[in-house]
PDB file of N, CA and C in Angstrom:
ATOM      1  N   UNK A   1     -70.129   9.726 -85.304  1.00  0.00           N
ATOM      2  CA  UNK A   1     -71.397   9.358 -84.738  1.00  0.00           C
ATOM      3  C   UNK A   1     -71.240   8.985 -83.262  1.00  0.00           C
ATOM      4  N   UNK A   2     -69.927   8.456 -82.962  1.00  0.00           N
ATOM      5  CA  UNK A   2     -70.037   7.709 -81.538  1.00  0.00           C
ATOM      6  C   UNK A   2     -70.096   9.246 -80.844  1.00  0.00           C
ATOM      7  N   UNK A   3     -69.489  10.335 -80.779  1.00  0.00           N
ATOM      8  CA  UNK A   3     -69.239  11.681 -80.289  1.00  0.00           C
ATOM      9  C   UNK A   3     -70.484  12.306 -79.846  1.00  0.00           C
ATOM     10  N   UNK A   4     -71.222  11.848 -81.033  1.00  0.00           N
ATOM     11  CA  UNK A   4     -72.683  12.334 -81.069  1.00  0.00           C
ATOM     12  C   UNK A   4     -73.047  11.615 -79.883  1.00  0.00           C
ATOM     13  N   UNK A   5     -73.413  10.320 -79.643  1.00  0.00           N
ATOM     14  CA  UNK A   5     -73.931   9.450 -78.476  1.00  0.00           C
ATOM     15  C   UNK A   5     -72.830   9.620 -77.369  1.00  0.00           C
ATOM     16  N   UNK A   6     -72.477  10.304 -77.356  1.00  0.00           N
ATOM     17  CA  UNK A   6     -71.697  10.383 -75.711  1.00  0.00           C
ATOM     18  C   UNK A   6     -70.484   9.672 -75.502  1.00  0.00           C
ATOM     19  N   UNK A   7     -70.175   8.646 -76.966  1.00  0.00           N
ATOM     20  CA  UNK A   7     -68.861   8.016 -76.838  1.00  0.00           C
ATOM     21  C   UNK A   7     -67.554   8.533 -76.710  1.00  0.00           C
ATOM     22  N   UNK A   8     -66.843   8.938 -75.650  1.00  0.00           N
ATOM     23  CA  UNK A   8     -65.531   9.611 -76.128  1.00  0.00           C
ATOM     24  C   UNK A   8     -64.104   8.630 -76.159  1.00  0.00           C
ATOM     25  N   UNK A   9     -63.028   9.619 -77.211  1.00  0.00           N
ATOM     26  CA  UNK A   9     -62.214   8.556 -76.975  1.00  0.00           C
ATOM     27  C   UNK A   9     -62.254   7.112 -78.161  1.00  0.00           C
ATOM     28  N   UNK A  10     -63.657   7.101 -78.707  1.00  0.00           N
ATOM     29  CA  UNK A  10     -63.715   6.277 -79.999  1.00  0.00           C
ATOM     30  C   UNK A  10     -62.463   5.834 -80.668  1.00  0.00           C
ATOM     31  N   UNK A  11     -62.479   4.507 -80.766  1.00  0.00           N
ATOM     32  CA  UNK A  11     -60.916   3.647 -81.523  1.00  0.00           C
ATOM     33  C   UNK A  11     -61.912   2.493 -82.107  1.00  0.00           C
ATOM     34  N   UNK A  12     -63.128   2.083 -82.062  1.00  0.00           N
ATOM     35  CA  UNK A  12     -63.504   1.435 -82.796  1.00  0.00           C
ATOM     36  C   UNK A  12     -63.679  -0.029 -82.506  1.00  0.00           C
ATOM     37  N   UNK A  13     -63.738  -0.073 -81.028  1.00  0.00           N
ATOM     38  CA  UNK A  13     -62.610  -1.592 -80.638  1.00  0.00           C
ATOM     39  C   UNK A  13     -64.875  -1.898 -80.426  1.00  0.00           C
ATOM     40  N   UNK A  14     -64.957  -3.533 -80.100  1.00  0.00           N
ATOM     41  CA  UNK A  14     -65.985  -4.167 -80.170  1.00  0.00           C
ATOM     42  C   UNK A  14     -66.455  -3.554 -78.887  1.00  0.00           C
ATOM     43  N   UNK A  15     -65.834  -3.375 -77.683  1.00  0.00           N
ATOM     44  CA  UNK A  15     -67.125  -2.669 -76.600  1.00  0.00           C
ATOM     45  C   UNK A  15     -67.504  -1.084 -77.253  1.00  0.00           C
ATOM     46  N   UNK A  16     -66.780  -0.886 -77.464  1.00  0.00           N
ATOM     47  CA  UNK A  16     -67.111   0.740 -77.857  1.00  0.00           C
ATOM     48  C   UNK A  16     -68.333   0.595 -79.103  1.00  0.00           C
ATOM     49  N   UNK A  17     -68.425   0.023 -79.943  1.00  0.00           N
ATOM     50  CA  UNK A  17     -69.233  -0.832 -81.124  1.00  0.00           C
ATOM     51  C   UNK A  17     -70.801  -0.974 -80.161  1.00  0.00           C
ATOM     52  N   UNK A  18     -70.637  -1.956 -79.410  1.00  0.00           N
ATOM     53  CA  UNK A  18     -71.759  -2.284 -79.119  1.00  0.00           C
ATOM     54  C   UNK A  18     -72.466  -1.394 -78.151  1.00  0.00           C
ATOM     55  N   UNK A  19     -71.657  -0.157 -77.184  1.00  0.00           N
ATOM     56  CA  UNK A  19     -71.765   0.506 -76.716  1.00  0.00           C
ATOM     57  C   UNK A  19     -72.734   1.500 -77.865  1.00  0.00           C
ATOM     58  N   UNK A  20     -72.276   1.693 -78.871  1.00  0.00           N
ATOM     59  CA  UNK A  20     -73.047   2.871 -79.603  1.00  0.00           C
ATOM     60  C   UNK A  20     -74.089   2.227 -80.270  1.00  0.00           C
ATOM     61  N   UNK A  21     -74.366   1.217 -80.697  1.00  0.00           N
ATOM     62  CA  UNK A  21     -75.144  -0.246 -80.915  1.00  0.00           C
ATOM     63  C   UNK A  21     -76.360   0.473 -80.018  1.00  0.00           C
ATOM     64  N   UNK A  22     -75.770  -0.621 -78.405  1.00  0.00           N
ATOM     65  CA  UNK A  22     -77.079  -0.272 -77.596  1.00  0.00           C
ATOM     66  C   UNK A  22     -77.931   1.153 -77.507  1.00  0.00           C
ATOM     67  N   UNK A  23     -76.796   2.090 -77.588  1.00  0.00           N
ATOM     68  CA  UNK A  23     -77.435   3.769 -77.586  1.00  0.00           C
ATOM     69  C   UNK A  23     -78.095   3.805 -78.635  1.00  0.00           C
ATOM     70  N   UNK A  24     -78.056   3.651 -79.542  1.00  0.00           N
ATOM     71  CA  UNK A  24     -78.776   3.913 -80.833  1.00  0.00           C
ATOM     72  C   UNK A  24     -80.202   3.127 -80.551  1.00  0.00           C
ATOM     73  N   UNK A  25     -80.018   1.787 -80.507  1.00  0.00           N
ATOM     74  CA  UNK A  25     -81.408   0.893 -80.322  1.00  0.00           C
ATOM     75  C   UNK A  25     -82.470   1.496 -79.229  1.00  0.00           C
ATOM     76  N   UNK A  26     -81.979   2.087 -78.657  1.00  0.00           N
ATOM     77  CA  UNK A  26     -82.488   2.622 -77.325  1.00  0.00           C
ATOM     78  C   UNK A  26     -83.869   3.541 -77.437  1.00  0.00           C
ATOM     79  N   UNK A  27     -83.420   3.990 -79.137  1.00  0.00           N
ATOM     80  CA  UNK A  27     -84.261   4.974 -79.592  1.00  0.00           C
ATOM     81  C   UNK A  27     -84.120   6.205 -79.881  1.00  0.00           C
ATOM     82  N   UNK A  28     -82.782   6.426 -78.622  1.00  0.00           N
ATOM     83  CA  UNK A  28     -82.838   8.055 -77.991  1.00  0.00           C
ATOM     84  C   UNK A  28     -82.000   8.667 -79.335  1.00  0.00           C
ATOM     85  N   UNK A  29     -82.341   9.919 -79.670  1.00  0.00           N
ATOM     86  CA  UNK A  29     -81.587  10.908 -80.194  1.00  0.00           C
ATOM     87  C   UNK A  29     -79.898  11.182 -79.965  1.00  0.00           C
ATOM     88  N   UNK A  30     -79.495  11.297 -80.653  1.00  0.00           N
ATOM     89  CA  UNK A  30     -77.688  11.780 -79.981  1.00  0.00           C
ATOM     90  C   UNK A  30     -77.750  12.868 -79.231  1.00  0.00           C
ATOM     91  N   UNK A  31     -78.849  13.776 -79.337  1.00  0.00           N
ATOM     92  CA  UNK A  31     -78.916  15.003 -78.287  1.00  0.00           C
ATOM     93  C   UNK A  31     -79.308  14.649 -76.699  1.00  0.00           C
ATOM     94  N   UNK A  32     -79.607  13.299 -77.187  1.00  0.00           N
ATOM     95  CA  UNK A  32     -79.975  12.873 -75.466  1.00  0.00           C
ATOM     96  C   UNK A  32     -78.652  12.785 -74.749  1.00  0.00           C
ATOM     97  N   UNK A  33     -78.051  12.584 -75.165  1.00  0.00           N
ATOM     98  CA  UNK A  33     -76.439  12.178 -74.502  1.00  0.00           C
ATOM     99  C   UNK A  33     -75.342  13.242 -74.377  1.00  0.00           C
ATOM    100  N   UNK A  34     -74.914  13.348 -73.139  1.00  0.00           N
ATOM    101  CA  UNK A  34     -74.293  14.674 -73.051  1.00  0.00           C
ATOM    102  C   UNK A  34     -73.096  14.168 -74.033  1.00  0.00           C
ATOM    103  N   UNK A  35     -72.568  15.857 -74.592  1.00  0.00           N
ATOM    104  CA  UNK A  35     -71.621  15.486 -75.299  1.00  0.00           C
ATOM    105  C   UNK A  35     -70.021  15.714 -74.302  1.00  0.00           C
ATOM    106  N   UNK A  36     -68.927  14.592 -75.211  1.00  0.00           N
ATOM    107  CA  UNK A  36     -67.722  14.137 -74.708  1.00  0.00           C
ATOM    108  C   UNK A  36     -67.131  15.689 -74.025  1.00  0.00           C
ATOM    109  N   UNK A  37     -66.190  15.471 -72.912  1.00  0.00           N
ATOM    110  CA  UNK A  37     -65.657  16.447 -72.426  1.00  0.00           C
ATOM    111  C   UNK A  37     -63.943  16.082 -72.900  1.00  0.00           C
ATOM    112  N   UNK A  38     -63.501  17.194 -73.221  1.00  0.00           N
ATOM    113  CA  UNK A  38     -62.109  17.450 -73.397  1.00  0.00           C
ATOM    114  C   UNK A  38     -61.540  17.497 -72.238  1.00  0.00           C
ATOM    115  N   UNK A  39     -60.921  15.905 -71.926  1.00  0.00           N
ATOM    116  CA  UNK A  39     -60.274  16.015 -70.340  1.00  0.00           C
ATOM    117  C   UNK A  39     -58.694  16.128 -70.941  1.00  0.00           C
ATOM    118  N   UNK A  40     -58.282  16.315 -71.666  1.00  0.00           N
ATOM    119  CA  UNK A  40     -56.475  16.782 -71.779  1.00  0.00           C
ATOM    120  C   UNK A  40     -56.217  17.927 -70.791  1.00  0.00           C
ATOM    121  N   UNK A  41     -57.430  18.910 -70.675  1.00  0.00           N
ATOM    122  CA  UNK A  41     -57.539  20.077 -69.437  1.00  0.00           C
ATOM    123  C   UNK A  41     -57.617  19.737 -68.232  1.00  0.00           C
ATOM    124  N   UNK A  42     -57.984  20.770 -67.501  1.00  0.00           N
ATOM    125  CA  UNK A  42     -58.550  20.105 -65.672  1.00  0.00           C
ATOM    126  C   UNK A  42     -57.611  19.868 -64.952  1.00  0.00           C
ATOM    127  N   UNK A  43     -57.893  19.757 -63.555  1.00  0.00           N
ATOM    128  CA  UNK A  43     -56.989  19.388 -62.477  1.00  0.00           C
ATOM    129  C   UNK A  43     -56.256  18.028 -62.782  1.00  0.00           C
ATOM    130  N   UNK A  44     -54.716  18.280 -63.214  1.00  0.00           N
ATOM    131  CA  UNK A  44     -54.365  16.851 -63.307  1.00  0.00           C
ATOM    132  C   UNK A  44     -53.544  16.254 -61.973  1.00  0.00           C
ATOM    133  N   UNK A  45     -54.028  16.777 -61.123  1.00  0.00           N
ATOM    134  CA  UNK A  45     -53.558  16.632 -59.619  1.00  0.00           C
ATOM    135  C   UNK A  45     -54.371  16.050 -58.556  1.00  0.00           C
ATOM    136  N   UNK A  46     -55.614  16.314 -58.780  1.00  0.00           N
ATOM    137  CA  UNK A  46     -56.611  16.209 -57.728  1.00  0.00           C
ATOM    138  C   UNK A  46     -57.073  14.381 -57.650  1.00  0.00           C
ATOM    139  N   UNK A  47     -57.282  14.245 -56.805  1.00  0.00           N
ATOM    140  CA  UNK A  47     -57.920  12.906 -56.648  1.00  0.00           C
ATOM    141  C   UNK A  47     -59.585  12.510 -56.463  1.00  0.00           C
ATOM    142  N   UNK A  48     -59.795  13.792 -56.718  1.00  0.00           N
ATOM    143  CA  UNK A  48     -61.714  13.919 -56.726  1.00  0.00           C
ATOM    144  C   UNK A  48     -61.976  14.163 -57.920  1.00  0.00           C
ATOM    145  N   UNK A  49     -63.094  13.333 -58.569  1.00  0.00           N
ATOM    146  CA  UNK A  49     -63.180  13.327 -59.649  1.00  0.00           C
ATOM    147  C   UNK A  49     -64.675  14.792 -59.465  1.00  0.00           C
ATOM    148  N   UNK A  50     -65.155  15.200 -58.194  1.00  0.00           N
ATOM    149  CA  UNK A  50     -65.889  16.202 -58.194  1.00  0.00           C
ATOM    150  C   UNK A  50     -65.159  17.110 -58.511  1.00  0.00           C
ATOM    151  N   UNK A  51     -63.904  17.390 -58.032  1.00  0.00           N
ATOM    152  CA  UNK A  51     -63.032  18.745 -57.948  1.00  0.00           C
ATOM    153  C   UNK A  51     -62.678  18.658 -60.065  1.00  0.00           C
ATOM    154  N   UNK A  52     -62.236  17.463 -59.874  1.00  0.00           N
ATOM    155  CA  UNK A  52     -61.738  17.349 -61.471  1.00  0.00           C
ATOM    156  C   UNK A  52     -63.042  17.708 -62.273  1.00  0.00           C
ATOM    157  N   UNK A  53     -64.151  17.208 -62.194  1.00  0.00           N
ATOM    158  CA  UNK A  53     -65.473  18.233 -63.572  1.00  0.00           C
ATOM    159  C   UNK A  53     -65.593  19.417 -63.280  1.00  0.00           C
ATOM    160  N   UNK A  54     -65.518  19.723 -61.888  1.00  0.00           N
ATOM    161  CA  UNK A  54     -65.563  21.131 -62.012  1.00  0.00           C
ATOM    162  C   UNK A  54     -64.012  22.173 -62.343  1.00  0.00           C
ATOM    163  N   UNK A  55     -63.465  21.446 -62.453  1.00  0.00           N
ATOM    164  CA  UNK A  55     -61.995  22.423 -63.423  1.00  0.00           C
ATOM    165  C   UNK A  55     -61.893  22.532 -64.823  1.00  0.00           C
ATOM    166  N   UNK A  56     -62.865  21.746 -65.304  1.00  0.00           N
ATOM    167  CA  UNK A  56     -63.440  21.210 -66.380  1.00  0.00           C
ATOM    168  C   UNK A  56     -64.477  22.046 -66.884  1.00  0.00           C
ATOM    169  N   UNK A  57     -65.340  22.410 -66.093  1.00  0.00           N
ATOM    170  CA  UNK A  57     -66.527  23.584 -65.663  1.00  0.00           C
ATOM    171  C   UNK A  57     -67.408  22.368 -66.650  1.00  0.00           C
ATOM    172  N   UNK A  58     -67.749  21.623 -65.862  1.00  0.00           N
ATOM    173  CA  UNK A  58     -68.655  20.362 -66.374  1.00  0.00           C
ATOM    174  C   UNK A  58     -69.404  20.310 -65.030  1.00  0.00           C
ATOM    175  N   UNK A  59     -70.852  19.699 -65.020  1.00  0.00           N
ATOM    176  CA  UNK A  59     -71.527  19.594 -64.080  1.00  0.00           C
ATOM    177  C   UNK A  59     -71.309  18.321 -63.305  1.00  0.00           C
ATOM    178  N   UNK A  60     -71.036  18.088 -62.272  1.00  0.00           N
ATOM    179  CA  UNK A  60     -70.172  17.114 -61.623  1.00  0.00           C
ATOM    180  C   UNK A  60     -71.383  16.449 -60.206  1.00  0.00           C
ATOM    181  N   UNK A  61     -72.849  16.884 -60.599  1.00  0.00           N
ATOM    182  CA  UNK A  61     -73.761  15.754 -60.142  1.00  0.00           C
ATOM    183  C   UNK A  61     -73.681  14.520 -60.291  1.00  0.00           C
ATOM    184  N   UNK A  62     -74.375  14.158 -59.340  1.00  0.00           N
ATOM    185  CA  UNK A  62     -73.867  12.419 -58.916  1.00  0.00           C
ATOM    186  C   UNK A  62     -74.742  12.264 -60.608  1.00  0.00           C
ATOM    187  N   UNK A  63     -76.361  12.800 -60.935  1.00  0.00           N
ATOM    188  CA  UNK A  63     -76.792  11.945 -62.163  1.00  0.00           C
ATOM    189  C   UNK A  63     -75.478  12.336 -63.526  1.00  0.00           C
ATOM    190  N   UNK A  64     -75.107  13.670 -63.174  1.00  0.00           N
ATOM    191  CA  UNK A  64     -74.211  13.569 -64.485  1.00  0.00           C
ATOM    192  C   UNK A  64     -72.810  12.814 -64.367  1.00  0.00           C
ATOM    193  N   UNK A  65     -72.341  12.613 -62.983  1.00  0.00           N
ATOM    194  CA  UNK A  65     -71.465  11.489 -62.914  1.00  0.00           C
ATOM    195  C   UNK A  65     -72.007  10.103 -63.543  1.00  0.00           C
ATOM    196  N   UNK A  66     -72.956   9.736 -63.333  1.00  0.00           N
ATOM    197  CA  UNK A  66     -73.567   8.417 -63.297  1.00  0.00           C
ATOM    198  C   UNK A  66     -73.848   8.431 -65.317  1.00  0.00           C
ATOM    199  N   UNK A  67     -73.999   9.487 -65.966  1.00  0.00           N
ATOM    200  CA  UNK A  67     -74.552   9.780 -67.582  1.00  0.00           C
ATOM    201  C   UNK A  67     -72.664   9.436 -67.730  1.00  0.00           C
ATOM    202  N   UNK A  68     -71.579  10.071 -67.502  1.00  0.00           N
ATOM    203  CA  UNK A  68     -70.204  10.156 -67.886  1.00  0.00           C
ATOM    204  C   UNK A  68     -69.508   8.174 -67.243  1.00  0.00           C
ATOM    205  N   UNK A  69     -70.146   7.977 -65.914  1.00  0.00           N
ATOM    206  CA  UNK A  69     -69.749   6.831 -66.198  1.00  0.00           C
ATOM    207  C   UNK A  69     -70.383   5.732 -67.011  1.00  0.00           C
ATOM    208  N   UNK A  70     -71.432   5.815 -67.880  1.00  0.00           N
ATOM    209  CA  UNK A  70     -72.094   4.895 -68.455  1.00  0.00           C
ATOM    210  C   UNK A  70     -71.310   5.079 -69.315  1.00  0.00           C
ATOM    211  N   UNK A  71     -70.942   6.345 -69.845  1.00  0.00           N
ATOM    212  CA  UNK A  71     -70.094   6.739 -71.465  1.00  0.00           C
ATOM    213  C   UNK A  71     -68.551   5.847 -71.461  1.00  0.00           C
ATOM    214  N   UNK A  72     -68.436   5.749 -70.005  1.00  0.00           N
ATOM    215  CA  UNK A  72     -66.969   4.914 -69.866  1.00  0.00           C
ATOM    216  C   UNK A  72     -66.919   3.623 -69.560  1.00  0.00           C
ATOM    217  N   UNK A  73     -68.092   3.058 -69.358  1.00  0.00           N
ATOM    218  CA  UNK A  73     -68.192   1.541 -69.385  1.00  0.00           C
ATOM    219  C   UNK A  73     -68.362   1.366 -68.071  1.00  0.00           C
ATOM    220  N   UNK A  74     -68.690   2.452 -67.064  1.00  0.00           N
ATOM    221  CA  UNK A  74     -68.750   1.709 -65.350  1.00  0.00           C
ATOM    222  C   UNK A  74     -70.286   1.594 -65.375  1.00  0.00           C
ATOM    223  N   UNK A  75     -71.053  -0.047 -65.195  1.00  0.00           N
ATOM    224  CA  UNK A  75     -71.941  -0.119 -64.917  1.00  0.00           C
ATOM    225  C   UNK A  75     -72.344   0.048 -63.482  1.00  0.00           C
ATOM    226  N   UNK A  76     -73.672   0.177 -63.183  1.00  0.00           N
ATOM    227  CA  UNK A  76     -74.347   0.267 -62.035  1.00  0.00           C
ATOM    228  C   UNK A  76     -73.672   1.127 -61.146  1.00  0.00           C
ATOM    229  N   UNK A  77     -73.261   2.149 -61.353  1.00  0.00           N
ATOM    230  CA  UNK A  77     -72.954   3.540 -61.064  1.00  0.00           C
ATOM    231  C   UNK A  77     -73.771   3.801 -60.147  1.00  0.00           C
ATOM    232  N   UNK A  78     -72.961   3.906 -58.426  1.00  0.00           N
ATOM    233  CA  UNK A  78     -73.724   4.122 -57.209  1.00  0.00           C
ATOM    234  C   UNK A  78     -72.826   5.160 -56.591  1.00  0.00           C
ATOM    235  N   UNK A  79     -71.590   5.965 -57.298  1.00  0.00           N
ATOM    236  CA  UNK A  79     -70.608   7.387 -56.252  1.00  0.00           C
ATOM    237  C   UNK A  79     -69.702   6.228 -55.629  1.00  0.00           C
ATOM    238  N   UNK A  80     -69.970   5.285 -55.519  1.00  0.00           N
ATOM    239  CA  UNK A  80     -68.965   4.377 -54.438  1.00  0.00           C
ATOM    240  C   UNK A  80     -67.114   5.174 -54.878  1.00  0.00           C
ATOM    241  N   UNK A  81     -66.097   5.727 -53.711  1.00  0.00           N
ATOM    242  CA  UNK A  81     -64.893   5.865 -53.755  1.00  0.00           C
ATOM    243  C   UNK A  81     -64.671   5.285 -54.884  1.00  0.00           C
ATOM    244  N   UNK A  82     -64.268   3.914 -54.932  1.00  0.00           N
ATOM    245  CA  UNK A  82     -63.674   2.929 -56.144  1.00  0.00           C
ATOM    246  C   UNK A  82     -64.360   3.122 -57.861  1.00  0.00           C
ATOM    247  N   UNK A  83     -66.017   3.197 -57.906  1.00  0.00           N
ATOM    248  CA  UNK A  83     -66.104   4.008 -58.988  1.00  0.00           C
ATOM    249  C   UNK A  83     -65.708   5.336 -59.600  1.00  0.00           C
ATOM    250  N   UNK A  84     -65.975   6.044 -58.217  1.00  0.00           N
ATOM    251  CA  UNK A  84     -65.354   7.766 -58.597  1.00  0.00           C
ATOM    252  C   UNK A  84     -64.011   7.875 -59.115  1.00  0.00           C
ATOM    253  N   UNK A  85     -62.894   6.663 -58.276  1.00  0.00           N
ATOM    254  CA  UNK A  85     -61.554   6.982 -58.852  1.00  0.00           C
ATOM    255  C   UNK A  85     -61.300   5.633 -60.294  1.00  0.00           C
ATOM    256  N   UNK A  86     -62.289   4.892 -60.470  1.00  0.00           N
ATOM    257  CA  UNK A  86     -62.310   4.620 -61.981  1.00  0.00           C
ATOM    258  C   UNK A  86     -62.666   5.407 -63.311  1.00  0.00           C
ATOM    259  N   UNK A  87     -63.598   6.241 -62.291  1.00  0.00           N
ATOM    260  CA  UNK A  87     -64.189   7.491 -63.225  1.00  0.00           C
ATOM    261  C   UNK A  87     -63.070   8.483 -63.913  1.00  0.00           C
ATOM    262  N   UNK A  88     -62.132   8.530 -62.820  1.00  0.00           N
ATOM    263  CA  UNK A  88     -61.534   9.568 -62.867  1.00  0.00           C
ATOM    264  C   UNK A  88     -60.023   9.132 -63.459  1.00  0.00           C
ATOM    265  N   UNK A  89     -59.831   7.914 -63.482  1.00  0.00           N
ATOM    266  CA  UNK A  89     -58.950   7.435 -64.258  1.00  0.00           C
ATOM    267  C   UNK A  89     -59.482   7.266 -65.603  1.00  0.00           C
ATOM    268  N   UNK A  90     -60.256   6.596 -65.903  1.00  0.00           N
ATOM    269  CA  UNK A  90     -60.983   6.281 -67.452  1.00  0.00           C
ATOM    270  C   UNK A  90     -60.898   8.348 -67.996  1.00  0.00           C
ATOM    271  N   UNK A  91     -61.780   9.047 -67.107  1.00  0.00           N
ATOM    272  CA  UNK A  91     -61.855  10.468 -67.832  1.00  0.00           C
ATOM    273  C   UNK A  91     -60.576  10.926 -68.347  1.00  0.00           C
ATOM    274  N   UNK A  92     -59.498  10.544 -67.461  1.00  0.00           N
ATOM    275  CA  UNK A  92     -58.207  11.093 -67.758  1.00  0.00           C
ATOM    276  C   UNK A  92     -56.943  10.373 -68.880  1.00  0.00           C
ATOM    277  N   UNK A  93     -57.648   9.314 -69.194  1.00  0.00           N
ATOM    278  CA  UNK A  93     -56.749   8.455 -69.905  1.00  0.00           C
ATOM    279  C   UNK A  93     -55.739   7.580 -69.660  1.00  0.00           C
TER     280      UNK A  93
END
C-alpha cells in the first residue's frame, strides 16, 4: 500500500507510518501519487539531482521534484542547492 501512495523504500519505521497515515486521510486516491522510481539505476556520478531523474527518464520538474521530495520527508520544498542534494542523497540511498 505504501508503493501505492508514493512511499518508496517502505521498512515500516513510525515516520514512514504516519507518512502513509497523512496520505491516505488526505482523501486522495493512490493514483494521485506518482509512483516510486527505481533509483538502483541512473547517474551514480552526477551531483544534479536534475541530470540524475533524467537518467532515470523521470520528469525532473521543480513540481515533480517538490511531489518526490515530499515522498522523502523534505518539507517545504523550495529547489534550494541543499534540498536538491538531500533529494538526491535520500533518492539514492
Amino acid at each position: 500500500m505504501a508503493a501505492q501512495y508514493g512511499i518508496s523504500g517502505y521498512q515500516g519505521t513510525a515516520a514512514q507510518n504516519m507518512q502513509l497515515l497523512n496520505k491516505m486521510r488526505a482523501g486522495k486516491t493512490a493514483a494521485a501519487y506518482p509512483k516510486p522510481v527505481n533509483t538502483k539505476k541512473g547517474d551514480q556520478k552526477t551531483n544534479s539531482i536534475v541530470d540524475y531523474l533524467k537518467s532515470l527518464g523521470v520528469d525532473s520538474s521543480y513540481a515533480n521534484r517538490k511531489k518526490l521530495a515530499a515522498q522523502h520527508g523534505i518539507k517545504n520544498y523550495t529547489g534550494t542547492a541543499a534540498q536538491n542534494t538531500l533529494l538526491l542523497n535520500q533518492m539514492r540511498g
